[in-house]
Protein backbone atom coordinates (compact mmCIF):
# COMPACT_ATOMS: atom_id res chain seq x y z
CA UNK A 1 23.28 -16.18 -34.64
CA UNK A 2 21.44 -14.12 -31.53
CA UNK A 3 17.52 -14.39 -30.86
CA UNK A 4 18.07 -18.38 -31.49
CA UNK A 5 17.88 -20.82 -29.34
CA UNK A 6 18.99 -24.08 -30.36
CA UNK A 7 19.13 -26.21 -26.93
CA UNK A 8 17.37 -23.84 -24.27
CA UNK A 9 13.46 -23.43 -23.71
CA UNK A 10 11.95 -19.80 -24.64
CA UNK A 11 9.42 -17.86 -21.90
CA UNK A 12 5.88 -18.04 -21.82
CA UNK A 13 4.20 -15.11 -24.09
CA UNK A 14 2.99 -12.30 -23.40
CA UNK A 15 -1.10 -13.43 -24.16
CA UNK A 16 -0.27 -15.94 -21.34
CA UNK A 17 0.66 -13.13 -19.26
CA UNK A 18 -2.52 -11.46 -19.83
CA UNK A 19 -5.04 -14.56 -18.95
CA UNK A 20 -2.81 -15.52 -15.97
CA UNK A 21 -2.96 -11.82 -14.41
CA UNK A 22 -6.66 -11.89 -15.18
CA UNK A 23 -7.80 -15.23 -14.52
CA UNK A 24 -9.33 -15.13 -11.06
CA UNK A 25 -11.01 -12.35 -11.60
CA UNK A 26 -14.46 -13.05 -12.82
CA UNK A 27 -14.07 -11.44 -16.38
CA UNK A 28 -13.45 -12.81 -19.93
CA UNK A 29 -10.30 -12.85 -21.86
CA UNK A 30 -10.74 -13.41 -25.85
CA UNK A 31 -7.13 -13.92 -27.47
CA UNK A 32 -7.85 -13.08 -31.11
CA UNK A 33 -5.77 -16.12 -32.47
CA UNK A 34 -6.50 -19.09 -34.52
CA UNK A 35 -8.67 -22.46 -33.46
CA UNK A 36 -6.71 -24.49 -30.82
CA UNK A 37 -4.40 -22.26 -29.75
CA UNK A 38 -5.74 -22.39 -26.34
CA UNK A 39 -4.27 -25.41 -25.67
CA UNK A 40 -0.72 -24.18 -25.58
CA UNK A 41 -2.27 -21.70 -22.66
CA UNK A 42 -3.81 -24.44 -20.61
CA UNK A 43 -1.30 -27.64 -21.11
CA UNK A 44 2.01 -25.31 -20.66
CA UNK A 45 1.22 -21.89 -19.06
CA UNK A 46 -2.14 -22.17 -16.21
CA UNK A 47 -1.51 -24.82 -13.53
CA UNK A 48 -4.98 -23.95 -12.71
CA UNK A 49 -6.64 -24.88 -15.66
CA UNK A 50 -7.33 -28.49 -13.95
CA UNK A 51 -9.41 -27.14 -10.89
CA UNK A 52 -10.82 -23.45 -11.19
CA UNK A 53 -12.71 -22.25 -14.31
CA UNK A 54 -12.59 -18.92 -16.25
CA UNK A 55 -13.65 -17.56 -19.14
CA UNK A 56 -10.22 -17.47 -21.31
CA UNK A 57 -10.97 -18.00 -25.20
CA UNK A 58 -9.53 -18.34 -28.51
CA UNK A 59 -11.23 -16.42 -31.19
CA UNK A 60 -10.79 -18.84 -33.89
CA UNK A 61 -9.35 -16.31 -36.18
CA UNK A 62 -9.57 -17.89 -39.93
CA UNK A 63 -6.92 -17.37 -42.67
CA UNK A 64 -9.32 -15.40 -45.03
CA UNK A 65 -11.00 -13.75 -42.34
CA UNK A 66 -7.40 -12.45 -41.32
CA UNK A 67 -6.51 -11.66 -45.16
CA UNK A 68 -10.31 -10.10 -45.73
CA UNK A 69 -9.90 -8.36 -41.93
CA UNK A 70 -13.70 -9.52 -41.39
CA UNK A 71 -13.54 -8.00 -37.62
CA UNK A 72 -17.35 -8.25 -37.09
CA UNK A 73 -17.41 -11.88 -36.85
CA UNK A 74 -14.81 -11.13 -33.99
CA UNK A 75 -17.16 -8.46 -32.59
CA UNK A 76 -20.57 -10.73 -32.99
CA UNK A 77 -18.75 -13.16 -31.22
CA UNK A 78 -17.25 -12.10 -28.00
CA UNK A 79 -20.86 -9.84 -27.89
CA UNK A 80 -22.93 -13.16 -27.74
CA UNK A 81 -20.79 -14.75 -25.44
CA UNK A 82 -20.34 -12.20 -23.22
CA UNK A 83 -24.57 -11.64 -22.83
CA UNK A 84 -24.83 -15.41 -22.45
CA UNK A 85 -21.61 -15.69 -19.84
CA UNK A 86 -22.39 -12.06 -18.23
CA UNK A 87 -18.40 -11.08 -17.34
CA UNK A 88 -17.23 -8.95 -15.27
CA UNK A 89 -15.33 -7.30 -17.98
CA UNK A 90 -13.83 -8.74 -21.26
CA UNK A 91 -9.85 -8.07 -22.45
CA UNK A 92 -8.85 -8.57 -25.74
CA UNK A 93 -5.92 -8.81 -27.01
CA UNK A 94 -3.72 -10.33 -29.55
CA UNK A 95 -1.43 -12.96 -31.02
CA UNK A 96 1.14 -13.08 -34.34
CA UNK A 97 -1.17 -12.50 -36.84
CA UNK A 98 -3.77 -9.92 -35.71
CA UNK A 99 -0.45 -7.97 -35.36
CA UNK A 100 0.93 -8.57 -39.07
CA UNK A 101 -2.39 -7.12 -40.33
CA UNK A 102 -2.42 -4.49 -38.21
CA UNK A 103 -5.90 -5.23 -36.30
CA UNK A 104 -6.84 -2.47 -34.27
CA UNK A 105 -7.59 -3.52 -31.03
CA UNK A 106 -8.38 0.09 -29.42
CA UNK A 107 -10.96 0.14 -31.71
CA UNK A 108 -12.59 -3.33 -31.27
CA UNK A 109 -12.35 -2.97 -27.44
CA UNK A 110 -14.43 0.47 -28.14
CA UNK A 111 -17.24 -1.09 -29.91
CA UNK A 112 -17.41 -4.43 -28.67
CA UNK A 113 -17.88 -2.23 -25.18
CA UNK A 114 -20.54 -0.15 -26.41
CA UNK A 115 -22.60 -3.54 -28.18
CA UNK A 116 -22.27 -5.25 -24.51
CA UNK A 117 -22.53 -2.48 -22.62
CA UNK A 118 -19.72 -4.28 -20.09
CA UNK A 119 -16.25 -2.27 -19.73
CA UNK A 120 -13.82 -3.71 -22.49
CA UNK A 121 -9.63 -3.39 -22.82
CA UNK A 122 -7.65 -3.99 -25.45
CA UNK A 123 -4.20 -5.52 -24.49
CA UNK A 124 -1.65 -4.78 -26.60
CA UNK A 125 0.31 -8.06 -27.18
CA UNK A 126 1.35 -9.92 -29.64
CA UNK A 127 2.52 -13.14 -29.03
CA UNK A 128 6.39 -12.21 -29.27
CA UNK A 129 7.33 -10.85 -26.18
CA UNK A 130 7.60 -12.54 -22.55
CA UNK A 131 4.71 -12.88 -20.30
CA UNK A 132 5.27 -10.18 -18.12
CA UNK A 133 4.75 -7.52 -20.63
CA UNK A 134 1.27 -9.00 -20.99
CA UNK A 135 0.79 -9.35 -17.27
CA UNK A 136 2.02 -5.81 -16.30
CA UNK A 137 -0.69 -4.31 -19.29
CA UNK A 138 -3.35 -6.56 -17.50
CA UNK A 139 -2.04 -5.64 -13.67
CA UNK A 140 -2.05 -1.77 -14.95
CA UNK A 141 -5.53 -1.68 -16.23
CA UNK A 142 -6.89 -3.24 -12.99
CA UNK A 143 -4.95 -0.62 -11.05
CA UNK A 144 -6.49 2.37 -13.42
CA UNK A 145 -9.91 0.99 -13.27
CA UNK A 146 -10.55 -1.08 -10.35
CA UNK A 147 -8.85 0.10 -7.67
CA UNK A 148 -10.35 2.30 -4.89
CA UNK A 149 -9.78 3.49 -1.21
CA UNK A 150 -11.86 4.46 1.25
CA UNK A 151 -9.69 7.10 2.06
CA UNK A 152 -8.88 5.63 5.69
CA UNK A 153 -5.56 4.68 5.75
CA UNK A 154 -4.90 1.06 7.18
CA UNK A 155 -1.59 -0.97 8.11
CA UNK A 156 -2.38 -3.42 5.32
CA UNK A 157 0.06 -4.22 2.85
CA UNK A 158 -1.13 -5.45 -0.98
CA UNK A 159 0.69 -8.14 -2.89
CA UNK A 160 1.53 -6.90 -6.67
CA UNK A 161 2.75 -9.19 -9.39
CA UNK A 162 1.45 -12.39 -8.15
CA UNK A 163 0.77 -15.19 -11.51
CA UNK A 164 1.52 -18.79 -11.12
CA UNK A 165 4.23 -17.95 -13.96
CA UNK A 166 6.53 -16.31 -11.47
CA UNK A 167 5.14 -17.72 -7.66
CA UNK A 168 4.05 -21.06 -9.10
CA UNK A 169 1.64 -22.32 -6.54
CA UNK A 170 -1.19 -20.41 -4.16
CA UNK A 171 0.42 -21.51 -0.92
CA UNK A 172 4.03 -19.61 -1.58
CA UNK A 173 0.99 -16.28 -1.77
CA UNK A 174 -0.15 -17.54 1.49
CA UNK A 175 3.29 -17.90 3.12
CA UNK A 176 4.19 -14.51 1.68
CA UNK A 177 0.45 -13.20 3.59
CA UNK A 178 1.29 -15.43 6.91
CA UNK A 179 4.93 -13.57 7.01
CA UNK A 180 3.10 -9.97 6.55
CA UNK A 181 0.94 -11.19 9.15
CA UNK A 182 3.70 -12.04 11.63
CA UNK A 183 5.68 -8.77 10.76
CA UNK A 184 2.25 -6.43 11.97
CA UNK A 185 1.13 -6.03 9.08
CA UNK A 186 -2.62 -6.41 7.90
CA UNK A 187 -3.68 -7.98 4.50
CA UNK A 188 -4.30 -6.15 2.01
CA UNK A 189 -5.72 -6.72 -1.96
CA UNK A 190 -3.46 -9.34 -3.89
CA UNK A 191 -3.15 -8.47 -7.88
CA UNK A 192 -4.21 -11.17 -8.52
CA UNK A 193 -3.86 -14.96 -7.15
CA UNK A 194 -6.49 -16.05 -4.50
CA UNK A 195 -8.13 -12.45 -4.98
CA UNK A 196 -10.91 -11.09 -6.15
CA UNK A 197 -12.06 -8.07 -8.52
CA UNK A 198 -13.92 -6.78 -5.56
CA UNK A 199 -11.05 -6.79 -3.48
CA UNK A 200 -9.20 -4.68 -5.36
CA UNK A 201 -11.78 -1.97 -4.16
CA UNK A 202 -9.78 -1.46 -0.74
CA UNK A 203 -6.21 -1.24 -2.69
CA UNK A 204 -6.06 2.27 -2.29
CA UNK A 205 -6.44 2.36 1.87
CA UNK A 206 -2.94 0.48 2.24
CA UNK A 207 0.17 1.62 3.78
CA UNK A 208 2.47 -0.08 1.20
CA UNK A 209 2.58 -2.41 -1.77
CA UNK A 210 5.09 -5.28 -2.50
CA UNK A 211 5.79 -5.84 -5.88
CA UNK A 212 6.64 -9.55 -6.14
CA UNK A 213 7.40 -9.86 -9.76
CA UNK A 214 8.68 -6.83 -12.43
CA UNK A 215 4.69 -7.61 -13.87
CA UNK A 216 3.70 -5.67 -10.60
CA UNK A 217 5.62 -2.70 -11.07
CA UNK A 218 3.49 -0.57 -13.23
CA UNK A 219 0.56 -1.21 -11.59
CA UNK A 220 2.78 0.29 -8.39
CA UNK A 221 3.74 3.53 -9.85
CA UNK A 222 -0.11 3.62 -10.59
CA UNK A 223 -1.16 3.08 -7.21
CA UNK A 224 1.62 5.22 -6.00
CA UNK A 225 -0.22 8.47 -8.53
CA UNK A 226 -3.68 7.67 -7.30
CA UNK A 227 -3.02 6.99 -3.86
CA UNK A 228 0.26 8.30 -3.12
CA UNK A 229 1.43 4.75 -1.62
CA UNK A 230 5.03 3.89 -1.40
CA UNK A 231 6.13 0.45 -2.68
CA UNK A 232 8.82 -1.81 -1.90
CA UNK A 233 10.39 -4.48 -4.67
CA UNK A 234 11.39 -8.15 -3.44
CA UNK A 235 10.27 -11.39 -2.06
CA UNK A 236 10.79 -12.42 1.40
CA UNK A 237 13.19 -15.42 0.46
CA UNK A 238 15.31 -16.86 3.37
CA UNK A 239 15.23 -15.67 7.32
CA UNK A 240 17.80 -13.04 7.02
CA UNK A 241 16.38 -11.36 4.02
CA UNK A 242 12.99 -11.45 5.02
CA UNK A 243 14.49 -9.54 8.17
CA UNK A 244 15.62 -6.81 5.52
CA UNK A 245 12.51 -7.10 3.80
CA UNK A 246 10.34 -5.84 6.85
CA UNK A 247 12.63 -3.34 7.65
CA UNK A 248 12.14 -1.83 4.00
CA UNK A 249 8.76 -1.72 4.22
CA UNK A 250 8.51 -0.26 7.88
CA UNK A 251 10.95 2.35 6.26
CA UNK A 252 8.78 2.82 3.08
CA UNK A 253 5.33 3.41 4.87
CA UNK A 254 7.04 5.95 7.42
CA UNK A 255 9.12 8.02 4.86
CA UNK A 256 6.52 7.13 1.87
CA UNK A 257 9.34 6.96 -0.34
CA UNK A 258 10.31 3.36 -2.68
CA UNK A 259 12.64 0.32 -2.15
CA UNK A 260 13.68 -1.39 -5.01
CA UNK A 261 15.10 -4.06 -2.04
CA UNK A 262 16.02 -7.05 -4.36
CA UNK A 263 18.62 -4.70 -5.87
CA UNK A 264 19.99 -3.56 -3.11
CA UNK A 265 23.19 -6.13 -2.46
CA UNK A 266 26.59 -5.42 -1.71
CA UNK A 267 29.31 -4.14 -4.01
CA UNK A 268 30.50 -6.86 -6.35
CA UNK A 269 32.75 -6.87 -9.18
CA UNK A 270 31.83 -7.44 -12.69
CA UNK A 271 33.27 -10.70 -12.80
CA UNK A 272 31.97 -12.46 -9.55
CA UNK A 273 31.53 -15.70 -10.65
CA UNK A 274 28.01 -16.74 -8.44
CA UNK A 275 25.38 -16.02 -10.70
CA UNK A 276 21.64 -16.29 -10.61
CA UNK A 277 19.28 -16.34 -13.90
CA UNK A 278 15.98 -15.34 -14.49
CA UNK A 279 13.03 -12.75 -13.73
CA UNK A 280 14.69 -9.90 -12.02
CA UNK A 281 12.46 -9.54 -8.56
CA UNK A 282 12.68 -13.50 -8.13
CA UNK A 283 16.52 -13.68 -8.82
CA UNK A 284 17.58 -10.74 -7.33
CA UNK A 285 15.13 -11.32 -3.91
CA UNK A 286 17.00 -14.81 -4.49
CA UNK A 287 20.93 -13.39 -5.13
CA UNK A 288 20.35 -11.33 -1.87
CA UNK A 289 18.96 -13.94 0.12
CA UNK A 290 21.73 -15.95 -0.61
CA UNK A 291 24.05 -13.13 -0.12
CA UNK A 292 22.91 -12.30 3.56
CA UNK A 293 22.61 -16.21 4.30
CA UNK A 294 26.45 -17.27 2.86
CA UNK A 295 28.12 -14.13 3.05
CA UNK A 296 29.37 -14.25 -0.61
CA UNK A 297 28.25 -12.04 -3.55
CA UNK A 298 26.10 -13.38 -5.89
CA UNK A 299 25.04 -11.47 -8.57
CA UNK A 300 21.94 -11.86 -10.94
CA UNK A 301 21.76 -12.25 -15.33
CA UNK A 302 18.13 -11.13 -16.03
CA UNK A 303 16.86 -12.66 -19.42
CA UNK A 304 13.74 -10.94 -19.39
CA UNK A 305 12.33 -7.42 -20.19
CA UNK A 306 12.87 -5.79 -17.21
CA UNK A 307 13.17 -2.19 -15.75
CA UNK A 308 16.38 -0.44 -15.08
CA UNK A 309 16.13 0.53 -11.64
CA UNK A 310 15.18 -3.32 -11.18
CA UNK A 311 19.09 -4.04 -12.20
CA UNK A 312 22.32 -3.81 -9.78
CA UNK A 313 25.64 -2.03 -11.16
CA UNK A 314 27.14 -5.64 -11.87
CA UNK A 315 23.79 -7.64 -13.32
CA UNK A 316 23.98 -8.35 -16.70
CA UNK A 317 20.70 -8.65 -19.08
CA UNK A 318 21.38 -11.36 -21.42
CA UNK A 319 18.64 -13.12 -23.48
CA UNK A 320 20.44 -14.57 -26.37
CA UNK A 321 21.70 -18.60 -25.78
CA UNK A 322 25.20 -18.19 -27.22
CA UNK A 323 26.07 -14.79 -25.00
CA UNK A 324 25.01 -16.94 -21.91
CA UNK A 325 27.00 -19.49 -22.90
CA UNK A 326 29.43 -17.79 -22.83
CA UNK A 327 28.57 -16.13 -19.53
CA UNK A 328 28.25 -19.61 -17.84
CA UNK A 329 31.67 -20.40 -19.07
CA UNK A 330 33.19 -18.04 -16.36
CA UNK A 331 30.98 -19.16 -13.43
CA UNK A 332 31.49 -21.44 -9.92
CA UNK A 333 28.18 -21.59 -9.61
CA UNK A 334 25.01 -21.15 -11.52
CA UNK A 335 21.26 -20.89 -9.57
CA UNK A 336 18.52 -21.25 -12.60
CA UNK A 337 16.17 -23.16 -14.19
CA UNK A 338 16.96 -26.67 -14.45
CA UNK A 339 16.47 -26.37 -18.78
CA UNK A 340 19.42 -24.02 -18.44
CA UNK A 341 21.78 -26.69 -17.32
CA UNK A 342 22.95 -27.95 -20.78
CA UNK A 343 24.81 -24.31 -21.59
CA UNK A 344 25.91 -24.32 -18.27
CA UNK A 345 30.04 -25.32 -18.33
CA UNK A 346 30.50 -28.92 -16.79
CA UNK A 347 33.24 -27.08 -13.88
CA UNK A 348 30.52 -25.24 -12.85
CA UNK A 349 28.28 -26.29 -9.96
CA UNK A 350 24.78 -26.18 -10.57
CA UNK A 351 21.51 -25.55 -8.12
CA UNK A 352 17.92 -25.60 -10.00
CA UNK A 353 15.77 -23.38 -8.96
CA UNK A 354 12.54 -24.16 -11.40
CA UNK A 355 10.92 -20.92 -13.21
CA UNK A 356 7.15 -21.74 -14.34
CA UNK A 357 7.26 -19.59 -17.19
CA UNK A 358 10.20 -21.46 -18.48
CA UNK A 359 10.21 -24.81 -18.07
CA UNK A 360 6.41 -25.33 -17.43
CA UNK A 361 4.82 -28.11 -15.47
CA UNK A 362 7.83 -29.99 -16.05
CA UNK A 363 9.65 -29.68 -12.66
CA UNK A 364 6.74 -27.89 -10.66
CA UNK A 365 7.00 -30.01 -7.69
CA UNK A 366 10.53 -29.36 -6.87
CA UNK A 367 9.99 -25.45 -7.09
CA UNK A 368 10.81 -24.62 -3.07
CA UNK A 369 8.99 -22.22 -0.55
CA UNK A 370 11.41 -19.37 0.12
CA UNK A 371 9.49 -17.86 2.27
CA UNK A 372 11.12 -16.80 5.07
CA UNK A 373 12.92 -19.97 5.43
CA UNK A 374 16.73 -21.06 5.09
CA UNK A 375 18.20 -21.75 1.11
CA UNK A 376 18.40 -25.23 0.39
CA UNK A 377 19.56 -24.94 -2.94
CA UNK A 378 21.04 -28.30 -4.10
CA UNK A 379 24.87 -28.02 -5.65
């Protein structure tokens, strides 16, 4: 049976991807879903739920206002709570059964905006795909609407794709900032942990962007249209990679032409047996870390929506439990998520390397700082 998963955990949503990308940012996100739904968001998906407010809501969507489609009290609603809470703009967007009744957002997001008089966005989600289709809607609409330059070009890098989903905690953002530092470059605007809407205003005087997570990407090719400013995909993991790293975006800022870096390892047949799972920027930044570092090939199983030119020639995109199985079954050694290990054969070594968006708070404090540093990965 594919799409099942009997023994493995599934990825956060794509509504979670929406109020993590947004959730520093001073506005209010309304998921149109029903009463206590927002605790799945807070317990599993927002580490920062505990110790930094924001306006994220459920709508309380009712069964016979769903059947009847009664979308004022939705309207009247987010209206009087956004002229009580004053946001800097509200999202909306939407969960299983707004999107069996067909609700039209676009339209909602159009009237509650002209009631409030405060910019409005629909985001077009459902509740059925992974997280970073949510947060690369959210990342793009900040890139369309907030973003600005003052037209004097700087030697600051921005950070794109950064959610607690993907980077976990605020200080791997600061390492990745501290190694930008050290490498000559200056900061630029981070989309969107420890940032702020304003500073999104200064996105567009940058040299290059680094797109940290697949989420980022669109909100690159955005910046790249607007601004004309090159970007370069990866994550600075281990010494010898975050050599590379530099050296891309030195080489992307000069030429102004794109890097997809974290795909760019060495030729590998299709049935190398070092594989690592998971969101393609993390695993393959990881997979060529670990390449550089070992010298052996490593290459990468992405089980999430992802972009083609984020994939090598011998990756595989696999969602489905019983195909990786299967895949597992022919590997030395597997680098993933600990909640993987079950499918993962018992000849095969194993190193966790914990993934937010999967497993949750559950191993949080064992997820390692890459940053520029050796791999200690544990097998």
């Amino acid at each position: 049976m594919i799409h099942y998963a009997r023994i493995i955990s599934c990825y956060t949503a794509d509504t979670s991807g929406v109020c993590s990308a947004l959730y520093e940012l001073g506005g209010m996100v309304v998921v149109h879903d029903a009463s206590g739904c927002n605790s799945t968001y807070a317990t599993h998906d927002e580490p920062r739920w505990y110790d930094m407010d924001s306006m994220i809501y459920i709508s309380g969507l009712t069964e016979i206002d769903a059947v009847m489609g009664n979308d004022d009290k939705f309207i009247d609603d987010v209206c009087e709570s956004a002229q009580r809470l004053k946001p800097k703009f509200i999202a909306i967007c939407g969960s299983p059964m707004p999107a069996m009744t067909g609700t039209d957002f676009d339209a909602l997001a159009s009237i509650i905006e002209q009631k409030s008089g405060i910019p409005t966005y629909a985001m077009h989600t459902n509740g059925m795909k992974s997280y970073l289709v949510g947060a690369s809607q959210a990342f793009e609409m900040l890139a369309r609407n907030y973003c600005a330059g003052s037209g004097k070009t700087k030697n600051a890098v921005n950070i794109l794709g950064a959610t607690p989903l993907d980077i976990s905690r605020q200080e791997i953002v600061d390492s990745i900032w501290g190694w930008l530092e050290r490498s000559g470059f200056e900061r630029g605007c981070c989309m969107a942990m420890g940032g702020t809407l304003e500073d999104l205003q200064t996105a567009g005087d940058a040299v290059c962007d680094l797109v940290i997570s697949s989420s980022g990407l669109a909100a690159a090719k955005v910046l790249k249209e607007r601004f004309g400013i090159p970007y370069v995909v990866g994550l600075p993991f281990g010494e010898e990679y975050a050599d590379a790293l530099r050296s891309d975006i030195v080489r992307a800022a000069a030429d102004k032409t794109d890097i997809v870096s974290c795909a760019l390892r060495g030729e590998i047949s299709d049935d190398c047996d070092t594989v690592v799972v998971g969101e393609s920027v993390y695993a393959g930044s990881v997979a060529r870390a670990f390449e550089m570092q070992t010298g052996r090939r490593a290459r990468v199983i992405h089980t999430l929506d992802t972009s083609s030119e984020l994939i090598a020639r011998a990756d595989k995109s696999i969602a489905d439990e019983d195909k990786l199985e299967q895949e597992f079954a022919g590997c030395t050694l597997v680098i993933a998520d600990p909640l993987f290990k079950p499918i993962v054969s018992e000849t095969a070594k194993f190193a966790p390397l914990p993934h937010e968006a999967f497993s949750g708070r559950c191993f949080r404090k064992s997820i390692p700082d890459l940053v520029d540093k050796k791999l200690k990965l544990e097998f």
